[in-house]
PDB file of N, CA and C in Angstrom:
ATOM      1  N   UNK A   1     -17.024 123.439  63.977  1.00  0.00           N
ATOM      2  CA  UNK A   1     -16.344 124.538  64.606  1.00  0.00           C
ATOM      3  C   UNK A   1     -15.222 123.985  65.487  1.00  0.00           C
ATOM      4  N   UNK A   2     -14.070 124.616  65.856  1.00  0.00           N
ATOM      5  CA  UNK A   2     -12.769 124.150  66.207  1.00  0.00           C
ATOM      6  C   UNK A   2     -13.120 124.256  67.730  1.00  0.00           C
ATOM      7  N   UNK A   3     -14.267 125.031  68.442  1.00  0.00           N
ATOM      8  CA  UNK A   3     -14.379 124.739  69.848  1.00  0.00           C
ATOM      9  C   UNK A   3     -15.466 123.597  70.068  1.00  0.00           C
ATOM     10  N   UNK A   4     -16.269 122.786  69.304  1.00  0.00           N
ATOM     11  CA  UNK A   4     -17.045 121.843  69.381  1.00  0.00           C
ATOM     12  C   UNK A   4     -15.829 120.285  68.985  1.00  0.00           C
ATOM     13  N   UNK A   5     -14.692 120.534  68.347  1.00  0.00           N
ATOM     14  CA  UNK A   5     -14.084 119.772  67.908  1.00  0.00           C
ATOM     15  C   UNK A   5     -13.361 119.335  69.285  1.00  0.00           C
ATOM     16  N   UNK A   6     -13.070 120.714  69.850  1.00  0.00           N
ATOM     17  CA  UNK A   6     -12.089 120.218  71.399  1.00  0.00           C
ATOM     18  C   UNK A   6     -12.971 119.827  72.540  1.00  0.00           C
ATOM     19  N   UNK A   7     -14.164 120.086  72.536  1.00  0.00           N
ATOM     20  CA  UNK A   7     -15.386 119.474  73.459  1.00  0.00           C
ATOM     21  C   UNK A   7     -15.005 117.874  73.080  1.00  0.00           C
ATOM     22  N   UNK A   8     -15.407 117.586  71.637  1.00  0.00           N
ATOM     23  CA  UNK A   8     -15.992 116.414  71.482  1.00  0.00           C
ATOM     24  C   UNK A   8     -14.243 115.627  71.798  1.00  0.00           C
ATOM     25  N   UNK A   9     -13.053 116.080  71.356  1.00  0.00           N
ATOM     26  CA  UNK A   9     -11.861 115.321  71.955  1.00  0.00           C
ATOM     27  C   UNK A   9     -11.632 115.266  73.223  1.00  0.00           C
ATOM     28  N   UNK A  10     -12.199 116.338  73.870  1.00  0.00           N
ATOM     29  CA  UNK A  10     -12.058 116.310  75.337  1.00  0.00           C
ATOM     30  C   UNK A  10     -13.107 114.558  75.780  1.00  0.00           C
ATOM     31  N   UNK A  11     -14.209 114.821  75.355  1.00  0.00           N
ATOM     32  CA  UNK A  11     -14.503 113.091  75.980  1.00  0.00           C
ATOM     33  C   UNK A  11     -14.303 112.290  75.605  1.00  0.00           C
ATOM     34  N   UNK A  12     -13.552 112.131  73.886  1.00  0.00           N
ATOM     35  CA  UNK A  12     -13.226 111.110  73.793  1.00  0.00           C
ATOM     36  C   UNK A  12     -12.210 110.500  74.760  1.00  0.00           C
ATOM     37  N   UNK A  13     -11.078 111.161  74.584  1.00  0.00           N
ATOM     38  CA  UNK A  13      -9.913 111.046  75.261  1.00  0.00           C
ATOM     39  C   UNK A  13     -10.188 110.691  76.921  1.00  0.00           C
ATOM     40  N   UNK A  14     -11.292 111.351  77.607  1.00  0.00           N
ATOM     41  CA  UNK A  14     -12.098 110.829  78.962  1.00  0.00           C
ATOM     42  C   UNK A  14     -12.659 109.211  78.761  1.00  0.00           C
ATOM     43  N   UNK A  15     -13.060 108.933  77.750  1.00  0.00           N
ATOM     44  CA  UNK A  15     -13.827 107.372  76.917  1.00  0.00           C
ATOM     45  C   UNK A  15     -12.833 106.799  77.406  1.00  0.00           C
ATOM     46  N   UNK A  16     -11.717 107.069  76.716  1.00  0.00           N
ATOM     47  CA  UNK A  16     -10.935 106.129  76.087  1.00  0.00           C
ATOM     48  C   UNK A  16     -10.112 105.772  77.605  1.00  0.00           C
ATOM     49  N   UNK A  17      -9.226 106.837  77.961  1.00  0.00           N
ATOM     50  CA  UNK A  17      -9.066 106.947  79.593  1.00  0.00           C
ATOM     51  C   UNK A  17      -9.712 105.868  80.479  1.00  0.00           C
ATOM     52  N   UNK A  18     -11.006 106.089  80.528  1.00  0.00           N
ATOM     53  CA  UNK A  18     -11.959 105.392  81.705  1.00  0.00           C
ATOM     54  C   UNK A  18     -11.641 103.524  81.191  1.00  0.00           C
ATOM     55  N   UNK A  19     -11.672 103.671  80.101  1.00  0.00           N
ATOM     56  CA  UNK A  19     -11.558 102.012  79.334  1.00  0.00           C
ATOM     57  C   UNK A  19     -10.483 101.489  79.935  1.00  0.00           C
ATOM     58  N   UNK A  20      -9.321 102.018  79.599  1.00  0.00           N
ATOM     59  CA  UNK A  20      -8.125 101.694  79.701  1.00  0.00           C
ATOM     60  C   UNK A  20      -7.899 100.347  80.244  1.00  0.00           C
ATOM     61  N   UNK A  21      -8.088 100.583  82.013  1.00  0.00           N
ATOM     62  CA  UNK A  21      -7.517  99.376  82.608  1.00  0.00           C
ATOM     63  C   UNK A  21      -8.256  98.249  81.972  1.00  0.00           C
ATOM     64  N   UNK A  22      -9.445  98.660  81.536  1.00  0.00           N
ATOM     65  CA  UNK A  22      -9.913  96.646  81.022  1.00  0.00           C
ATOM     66  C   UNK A  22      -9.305  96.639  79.472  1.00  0.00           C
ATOM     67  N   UNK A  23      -9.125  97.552  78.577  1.00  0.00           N
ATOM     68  CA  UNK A  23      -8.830  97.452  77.261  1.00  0.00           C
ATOM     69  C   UNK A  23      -7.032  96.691  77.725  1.00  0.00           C
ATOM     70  N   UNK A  24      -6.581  97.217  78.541  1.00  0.00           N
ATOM     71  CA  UNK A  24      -4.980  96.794  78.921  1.00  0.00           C
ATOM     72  C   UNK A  24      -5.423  94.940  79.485  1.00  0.00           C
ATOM     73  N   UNK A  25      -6.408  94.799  80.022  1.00  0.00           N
ATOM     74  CA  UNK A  25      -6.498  93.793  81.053  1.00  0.00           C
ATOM     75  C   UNK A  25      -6.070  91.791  80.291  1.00  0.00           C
ATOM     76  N   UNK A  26      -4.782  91.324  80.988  1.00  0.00           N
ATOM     77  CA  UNK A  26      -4.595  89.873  80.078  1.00  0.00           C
ATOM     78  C   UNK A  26      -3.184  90.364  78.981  1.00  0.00           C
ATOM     79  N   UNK A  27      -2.951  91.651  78.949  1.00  0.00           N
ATOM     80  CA  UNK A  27      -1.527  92.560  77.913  1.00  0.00           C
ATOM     81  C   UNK A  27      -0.278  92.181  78.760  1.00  0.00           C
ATOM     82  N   UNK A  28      -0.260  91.268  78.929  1.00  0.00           N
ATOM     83  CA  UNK A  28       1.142  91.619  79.611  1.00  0.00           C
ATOM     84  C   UNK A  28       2.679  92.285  78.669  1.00  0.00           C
ATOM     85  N   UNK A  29       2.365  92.066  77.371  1.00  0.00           N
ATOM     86  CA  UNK A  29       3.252  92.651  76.417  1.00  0.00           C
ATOM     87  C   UNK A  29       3.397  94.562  76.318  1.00  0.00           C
ATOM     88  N   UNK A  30       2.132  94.679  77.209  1.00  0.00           N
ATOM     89  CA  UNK A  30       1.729  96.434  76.726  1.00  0.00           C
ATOM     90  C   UNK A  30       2.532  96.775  77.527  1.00  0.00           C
ATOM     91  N   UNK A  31       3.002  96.363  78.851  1.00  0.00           N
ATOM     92  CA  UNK A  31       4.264  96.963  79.861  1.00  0.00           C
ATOM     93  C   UNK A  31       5.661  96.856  79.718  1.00  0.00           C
ATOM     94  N   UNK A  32       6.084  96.519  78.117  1.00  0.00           N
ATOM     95  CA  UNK A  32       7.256  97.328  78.327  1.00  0.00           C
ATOM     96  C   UNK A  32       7.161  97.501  76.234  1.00  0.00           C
ATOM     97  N   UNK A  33       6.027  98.985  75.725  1.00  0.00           N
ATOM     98  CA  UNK A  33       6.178  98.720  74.693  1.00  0.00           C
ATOM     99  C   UNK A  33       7.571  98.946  73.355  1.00  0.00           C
ATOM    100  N   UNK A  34       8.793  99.088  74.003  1.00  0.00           N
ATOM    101  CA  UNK A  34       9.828  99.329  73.367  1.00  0.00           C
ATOM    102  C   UNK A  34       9.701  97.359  72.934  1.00  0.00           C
ATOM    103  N   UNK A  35       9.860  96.437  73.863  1.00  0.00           N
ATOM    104  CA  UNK A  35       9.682  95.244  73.586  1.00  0.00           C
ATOM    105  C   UNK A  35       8.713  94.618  72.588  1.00  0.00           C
ATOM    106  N   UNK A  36       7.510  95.425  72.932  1.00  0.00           N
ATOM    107  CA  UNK A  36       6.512  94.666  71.344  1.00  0.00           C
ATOM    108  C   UNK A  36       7.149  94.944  70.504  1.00  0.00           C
ATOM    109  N   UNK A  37       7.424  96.504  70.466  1.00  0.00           N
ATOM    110  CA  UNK A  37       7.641  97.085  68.952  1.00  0.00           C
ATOM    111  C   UNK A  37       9.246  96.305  68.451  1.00  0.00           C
ATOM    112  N   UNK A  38      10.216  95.762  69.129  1.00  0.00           N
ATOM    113  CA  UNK A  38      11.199  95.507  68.568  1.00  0.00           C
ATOM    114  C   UNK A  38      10.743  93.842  68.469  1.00  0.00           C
ATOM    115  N   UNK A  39       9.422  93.534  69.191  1.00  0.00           N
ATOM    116  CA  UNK A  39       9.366  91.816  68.840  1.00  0.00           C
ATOM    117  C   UNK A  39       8.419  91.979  67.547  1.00  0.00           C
ATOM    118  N   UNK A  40       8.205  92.806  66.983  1.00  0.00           N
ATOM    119  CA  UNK A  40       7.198  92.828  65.894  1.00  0.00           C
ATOM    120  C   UNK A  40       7.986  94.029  64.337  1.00  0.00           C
ATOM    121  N   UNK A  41       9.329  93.989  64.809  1.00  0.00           N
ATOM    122  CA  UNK A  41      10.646  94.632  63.523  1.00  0.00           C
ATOM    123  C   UNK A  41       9.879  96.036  63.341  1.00  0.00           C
ATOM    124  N   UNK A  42       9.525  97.022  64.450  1.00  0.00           N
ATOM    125  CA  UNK A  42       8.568  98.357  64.487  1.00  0.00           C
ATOM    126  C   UNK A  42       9.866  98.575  64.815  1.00  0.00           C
ATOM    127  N   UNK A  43      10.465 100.033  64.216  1.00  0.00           N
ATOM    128  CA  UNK A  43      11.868 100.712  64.321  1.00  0.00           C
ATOM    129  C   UNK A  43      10.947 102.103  64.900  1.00  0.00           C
ATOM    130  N   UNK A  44      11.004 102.609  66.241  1.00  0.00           N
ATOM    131  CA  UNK A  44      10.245 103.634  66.272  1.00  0.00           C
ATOM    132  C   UNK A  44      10.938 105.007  65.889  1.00  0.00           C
ATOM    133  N   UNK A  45      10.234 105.936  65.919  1.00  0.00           N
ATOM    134  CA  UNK A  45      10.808 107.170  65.463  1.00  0.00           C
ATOM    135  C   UNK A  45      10.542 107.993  66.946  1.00  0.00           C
ATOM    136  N   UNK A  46      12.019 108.444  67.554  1.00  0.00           N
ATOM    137  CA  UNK A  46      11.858 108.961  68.639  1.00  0.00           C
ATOM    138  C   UNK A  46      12.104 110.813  68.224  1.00  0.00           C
ATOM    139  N   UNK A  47      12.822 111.257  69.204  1.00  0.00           N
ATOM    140  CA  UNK A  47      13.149 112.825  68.763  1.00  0.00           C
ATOM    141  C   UNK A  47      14.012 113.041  68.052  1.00  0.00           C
ATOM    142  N   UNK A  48      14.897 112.046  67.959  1.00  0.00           N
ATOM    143  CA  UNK A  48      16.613 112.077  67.766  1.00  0.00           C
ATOM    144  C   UNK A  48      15.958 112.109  65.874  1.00  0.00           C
ATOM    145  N   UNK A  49      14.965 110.793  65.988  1.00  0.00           N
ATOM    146  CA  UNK A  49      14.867 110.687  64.419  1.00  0.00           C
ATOM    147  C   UNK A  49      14.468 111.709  63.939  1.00  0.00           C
ATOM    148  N   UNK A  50      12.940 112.357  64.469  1.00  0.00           N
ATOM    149  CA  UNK A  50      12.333 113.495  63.989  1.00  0.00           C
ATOM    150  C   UNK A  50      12.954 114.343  63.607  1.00  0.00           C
ATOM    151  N   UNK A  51      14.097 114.509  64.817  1.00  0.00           N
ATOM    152  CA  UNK A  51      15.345 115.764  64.199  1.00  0.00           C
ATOM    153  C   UNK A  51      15.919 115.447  62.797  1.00  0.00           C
ATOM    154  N   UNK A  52      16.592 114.622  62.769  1.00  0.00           N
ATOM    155  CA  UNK A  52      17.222 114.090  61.463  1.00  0.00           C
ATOM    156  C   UNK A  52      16.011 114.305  59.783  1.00  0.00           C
ATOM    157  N   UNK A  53      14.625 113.629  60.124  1.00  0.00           N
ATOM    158  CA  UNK A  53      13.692 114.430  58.874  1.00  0.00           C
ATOM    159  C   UNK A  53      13.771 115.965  59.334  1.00  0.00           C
ATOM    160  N   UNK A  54      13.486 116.926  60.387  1.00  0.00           N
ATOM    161  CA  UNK A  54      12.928 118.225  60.211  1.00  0.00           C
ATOM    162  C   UNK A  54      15.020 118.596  59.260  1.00  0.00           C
ATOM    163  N   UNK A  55      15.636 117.925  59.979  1.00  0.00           N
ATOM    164  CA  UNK A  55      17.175 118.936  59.118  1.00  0.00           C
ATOM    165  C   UNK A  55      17.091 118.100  57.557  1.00  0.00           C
ATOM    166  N   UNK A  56      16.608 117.304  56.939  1.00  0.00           N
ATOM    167  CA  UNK A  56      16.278 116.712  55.812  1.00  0.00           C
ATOM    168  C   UNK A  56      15.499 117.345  55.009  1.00  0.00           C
ATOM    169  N   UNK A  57      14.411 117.825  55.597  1.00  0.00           N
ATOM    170  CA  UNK A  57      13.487 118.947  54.895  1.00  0.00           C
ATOM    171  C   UNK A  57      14.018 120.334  54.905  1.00  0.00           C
ATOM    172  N   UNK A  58      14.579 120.672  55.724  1.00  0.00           N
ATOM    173  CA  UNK A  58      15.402 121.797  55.695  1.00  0.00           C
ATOM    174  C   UNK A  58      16.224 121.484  54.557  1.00  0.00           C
ATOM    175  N   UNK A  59      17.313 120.535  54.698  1.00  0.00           N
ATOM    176  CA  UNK A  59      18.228 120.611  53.543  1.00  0.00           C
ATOM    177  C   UNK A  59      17.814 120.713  52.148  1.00  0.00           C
ATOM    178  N   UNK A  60      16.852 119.724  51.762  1.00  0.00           N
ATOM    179  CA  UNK A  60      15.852 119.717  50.593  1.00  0.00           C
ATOM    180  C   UNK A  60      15.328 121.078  50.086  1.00  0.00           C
ATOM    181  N   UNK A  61      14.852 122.021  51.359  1.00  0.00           N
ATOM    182  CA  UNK A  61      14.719 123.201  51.003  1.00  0.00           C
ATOM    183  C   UNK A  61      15.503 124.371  50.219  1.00  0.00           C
ATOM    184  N   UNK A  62      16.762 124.176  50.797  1.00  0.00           N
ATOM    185  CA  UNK A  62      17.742 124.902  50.316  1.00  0.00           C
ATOM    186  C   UNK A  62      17.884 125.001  48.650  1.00  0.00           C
ATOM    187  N   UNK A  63      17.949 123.871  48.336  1.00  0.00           N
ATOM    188  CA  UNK A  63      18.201 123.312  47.031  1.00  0.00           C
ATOM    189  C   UNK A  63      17.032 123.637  46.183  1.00  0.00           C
ATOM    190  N   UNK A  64      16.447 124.359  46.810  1.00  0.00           N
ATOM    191  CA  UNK A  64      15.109 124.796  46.185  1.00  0.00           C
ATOM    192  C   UNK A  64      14.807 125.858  46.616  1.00  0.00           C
ATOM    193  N   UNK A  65      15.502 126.640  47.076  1.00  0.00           N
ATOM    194  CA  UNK A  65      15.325 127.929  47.441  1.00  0.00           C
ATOM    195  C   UNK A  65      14.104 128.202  47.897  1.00  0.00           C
ATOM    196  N   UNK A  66      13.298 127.300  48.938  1.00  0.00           N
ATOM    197  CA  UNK A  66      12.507 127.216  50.272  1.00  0.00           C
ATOM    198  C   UNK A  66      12.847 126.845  51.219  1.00  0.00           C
ATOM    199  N   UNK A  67      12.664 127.606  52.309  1.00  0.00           N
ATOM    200  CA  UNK A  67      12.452 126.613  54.023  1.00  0.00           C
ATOM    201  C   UNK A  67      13.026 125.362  54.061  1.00  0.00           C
ATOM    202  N   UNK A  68      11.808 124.830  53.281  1.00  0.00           N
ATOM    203  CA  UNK A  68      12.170 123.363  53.613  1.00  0.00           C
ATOM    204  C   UNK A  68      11.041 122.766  52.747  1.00  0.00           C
ATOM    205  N   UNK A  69      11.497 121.226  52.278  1.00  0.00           N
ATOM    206  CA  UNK A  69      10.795 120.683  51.346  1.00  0.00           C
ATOM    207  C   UNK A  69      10.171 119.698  52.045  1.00  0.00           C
ATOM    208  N   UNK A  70       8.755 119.624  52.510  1.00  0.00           N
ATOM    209  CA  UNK A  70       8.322 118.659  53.007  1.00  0.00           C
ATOM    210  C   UNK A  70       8.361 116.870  51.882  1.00  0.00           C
ATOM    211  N   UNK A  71       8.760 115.839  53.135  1.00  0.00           N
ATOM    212  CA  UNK A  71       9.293 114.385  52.377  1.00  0.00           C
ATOM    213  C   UNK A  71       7.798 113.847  53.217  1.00  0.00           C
ATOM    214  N   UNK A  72       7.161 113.584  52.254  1.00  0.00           N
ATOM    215  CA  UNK A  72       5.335 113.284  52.295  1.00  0.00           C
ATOM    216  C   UNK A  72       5.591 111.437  52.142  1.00  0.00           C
ATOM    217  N   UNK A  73       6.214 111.267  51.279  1.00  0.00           N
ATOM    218  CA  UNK A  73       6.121 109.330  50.983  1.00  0.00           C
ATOM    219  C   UNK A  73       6.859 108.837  52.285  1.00  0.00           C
ATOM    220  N   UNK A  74       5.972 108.381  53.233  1.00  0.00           N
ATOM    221  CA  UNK A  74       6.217 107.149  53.592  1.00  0.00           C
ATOM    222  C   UNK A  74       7.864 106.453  53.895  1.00  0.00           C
ATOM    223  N   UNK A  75       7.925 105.730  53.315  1.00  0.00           N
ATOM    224  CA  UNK A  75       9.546 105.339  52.985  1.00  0.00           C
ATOM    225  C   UNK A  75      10.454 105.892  53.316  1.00  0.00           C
ATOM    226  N   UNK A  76      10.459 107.260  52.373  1.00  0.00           N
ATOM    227  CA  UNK A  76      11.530 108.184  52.457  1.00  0.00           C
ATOM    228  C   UNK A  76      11.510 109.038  53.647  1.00  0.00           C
ATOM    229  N   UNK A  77      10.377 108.794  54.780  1.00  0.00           N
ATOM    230  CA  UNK A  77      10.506 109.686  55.708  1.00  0.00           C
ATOM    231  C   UNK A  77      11.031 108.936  56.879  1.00  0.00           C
ATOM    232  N   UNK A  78      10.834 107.676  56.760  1.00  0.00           N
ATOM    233  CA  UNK A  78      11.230 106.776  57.791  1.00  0.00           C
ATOM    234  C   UNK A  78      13.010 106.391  57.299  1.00  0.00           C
ATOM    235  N   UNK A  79      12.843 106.626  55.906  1.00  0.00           N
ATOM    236  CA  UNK A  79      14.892 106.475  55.791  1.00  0.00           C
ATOM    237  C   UNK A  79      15.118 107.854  56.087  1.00  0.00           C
ATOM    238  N   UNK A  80      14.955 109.536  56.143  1.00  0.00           N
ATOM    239  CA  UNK A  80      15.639 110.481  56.799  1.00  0.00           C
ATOM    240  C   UNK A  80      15.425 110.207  58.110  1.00  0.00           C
ATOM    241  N   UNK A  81      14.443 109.850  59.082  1.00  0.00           N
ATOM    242  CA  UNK A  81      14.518 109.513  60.301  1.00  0.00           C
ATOM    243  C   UNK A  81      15.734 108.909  60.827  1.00  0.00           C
ATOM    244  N   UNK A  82      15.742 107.289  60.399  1.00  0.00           N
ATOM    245  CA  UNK A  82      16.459 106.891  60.524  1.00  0.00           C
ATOM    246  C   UNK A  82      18.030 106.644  59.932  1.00  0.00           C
ATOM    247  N   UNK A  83      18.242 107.581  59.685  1.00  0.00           N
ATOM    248  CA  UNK A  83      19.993 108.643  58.634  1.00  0.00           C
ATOM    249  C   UNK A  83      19.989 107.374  57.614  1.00  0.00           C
ATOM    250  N   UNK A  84      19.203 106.970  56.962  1.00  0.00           N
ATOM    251  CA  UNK A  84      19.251 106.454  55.745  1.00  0.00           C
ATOM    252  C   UNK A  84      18.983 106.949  54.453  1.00  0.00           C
ATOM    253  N   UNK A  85      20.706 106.648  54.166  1.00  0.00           N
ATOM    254  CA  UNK A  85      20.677 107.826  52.374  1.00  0.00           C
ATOM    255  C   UNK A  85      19.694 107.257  51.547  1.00  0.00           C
ATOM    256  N   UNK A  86      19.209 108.263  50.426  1.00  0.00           N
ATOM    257  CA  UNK A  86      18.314 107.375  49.543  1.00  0.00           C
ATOM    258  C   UNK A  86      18.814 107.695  48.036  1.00  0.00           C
TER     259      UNK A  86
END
């Protein structure tokens, strides 16, 4: 049931919370994670990108006389993110 589902996320998310400072503890990399992710070639997907897939699926839609065509693979969602033609 969808109100036993938000109980049981409600403590996880309390779990996970309470952990934190020792799961972080010896990270000195976790305080600034724009830095891991660009020392480990992670291109993140911020809003700017998201925008760029939701007007991608939109466009896709058109051409198909729907809404919008959801881009499900992987790949191709991280090249409309990031304005890469395919």
């Amino acid at each position: 049931m969808i109100g036993t589902n938000k109980i049981d996320a409600e403590e996880t998310v309390a779990t996970i919370l309470a952990d934190l400072p020792h799961l972080m503890q010896g990270r000195a990399e976790l305080d600034n994670p724009a830095t891991l992710l660009d020392g480990r070639c992670v291109r993140p997907v911020d809003w700017q990108s998201w925008l760029r897939l939701d007007a991608a699926e939109i466009a896709l839609g058109t051409t198909r006389q729907a809404d919008r065509v959801k881009i499900a693979d992987l790949d191709a969602m991280l090249q409309a993110c990031h304005g890469i033609e395919h």
